[in-house]
C-alpha atoms as a PDB file:
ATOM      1  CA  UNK A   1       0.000   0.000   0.000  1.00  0.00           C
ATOM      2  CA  UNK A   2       1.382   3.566  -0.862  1.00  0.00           C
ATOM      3  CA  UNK A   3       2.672   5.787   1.867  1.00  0.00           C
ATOM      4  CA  UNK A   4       2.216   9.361   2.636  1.00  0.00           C
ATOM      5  CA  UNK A   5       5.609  10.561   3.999  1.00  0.00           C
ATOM      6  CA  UNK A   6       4.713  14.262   5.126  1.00  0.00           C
ATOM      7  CA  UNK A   7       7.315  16.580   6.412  1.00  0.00           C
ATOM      8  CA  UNK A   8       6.778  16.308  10.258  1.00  0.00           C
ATOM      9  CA  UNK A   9       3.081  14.123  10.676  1.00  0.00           C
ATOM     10  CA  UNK A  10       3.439  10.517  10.984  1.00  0.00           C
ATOM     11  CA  UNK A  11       3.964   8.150   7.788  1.00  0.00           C
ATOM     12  CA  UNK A  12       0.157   7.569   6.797  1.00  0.00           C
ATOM     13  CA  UNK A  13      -1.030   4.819   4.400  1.00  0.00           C
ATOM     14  CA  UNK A  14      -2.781   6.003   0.837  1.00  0.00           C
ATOM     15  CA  UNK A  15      -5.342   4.808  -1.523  1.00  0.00           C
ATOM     16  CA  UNK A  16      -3.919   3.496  -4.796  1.00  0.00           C
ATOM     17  CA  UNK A  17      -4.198   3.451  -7.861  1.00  0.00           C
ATOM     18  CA  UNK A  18      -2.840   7.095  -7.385  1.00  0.00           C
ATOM     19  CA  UNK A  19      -3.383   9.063 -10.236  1.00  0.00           C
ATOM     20  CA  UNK A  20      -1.079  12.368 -11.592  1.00  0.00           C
ATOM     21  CA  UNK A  21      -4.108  14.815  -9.257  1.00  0.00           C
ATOM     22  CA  UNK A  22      -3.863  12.938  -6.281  1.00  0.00           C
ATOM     23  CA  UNK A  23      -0.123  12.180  -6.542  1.00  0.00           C
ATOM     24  CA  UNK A  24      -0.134  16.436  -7.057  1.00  0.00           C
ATOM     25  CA  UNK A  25      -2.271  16.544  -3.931  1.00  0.00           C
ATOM     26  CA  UNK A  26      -0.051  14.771  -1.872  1.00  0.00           C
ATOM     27  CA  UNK A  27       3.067  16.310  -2.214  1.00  0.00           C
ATOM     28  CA  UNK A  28       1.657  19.938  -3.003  1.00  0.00           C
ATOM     29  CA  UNK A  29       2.724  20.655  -6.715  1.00  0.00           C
ATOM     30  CA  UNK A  30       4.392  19.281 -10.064  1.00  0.00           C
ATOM     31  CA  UNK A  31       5.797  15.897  -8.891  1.00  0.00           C
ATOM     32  CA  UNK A  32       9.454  13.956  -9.820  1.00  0.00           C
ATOM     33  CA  UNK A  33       9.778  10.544  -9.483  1.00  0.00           C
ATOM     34  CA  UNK A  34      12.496   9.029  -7.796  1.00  0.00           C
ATOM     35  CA  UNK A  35      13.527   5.746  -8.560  1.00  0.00           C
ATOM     36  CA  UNK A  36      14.458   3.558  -5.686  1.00  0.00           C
ATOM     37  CA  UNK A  37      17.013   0.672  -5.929  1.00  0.00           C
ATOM     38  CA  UNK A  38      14.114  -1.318  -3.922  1.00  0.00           C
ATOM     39  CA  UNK A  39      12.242  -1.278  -7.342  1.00  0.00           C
ATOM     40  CA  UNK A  40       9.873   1.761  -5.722  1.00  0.00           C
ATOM     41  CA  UNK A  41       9.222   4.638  -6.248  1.00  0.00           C
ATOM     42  CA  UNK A  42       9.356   7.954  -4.513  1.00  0.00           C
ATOM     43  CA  UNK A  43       7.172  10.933  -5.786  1.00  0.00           C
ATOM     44  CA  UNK A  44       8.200  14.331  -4.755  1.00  0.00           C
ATOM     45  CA  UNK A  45       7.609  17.801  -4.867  1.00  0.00           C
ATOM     46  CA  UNK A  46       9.977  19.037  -7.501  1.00  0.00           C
ATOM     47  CA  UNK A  47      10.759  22.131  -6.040  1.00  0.00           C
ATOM     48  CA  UNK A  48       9.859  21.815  -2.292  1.00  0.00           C
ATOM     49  CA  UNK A  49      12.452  23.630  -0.530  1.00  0.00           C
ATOM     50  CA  UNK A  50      11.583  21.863   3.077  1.00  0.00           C
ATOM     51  CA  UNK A  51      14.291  18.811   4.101  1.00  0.00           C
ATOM     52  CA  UNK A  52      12.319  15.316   4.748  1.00  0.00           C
ATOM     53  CA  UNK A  53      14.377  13.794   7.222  1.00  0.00           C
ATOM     54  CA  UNK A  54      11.915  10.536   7.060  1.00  0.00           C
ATOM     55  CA  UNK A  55      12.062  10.179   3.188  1.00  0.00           C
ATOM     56  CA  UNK A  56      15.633  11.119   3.127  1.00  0.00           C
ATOM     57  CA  UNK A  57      16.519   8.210   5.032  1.00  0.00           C
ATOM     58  CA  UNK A  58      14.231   5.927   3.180  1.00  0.00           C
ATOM     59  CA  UNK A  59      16.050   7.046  -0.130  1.00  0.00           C
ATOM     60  CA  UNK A  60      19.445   7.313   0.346  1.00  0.00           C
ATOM     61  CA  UNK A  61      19.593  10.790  -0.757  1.00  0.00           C
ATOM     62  CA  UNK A  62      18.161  14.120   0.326  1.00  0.00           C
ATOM     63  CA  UNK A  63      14.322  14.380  -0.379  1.00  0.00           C
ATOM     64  CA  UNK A  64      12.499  18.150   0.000  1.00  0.00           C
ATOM     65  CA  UNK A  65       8.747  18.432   0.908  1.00  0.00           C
ATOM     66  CA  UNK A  66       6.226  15.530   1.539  1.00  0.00           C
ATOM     67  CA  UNK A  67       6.856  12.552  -0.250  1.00  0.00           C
ATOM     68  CA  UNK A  68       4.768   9.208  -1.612  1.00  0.00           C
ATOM     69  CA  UNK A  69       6.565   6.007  -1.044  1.00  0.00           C
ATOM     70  CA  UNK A  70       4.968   3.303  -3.518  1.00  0.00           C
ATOM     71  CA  UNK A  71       5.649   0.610  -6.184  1.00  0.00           C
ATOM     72  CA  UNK A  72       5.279   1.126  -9.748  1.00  0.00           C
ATOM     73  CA  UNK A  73       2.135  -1.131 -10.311  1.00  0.00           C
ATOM     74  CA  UNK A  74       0.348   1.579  -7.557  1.00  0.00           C
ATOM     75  CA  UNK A  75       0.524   4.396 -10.054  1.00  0.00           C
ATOM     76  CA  UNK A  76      -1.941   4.954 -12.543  1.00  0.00           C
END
């Protein structure tokens, strides 16, 4: 199941498929997707400006501004 990763709230669990509006919702603008070695993906703000320690970690790499945590197959 997809997973909200917001900026200081706890990680909260998302309805999928996720389409391009809701993915938009979630992270609060035009969205980049960042491709996990797991296989996930993380979608991102593309020009957040706010450090996610949470999704940072998760990554591997620094991640701005709330984040979506899911696999491929949840995106439609």
């Amino acid at each position: 199941m997809p997973k909200l990763i917001p900026l200081t709230d706890p990680i909260q669990p998302v309805e999928s498929p996720l389409t391009l509006t809701a993915l938009k919702r979630y992270v609060g603008g035009s969205v980049e997707l960042v491709e996990l070695l797991s296989g996930d993906i993380m979608v991102v703000n593309e020009s957040a400006d706010q450090p996610n320690k949470s999704a940072s970690s998760l990554a591997g790499r620094p991640i701005f501004g709330p984040a979506v945590l899911c696999s491929p197959s949840e995106i439609a």
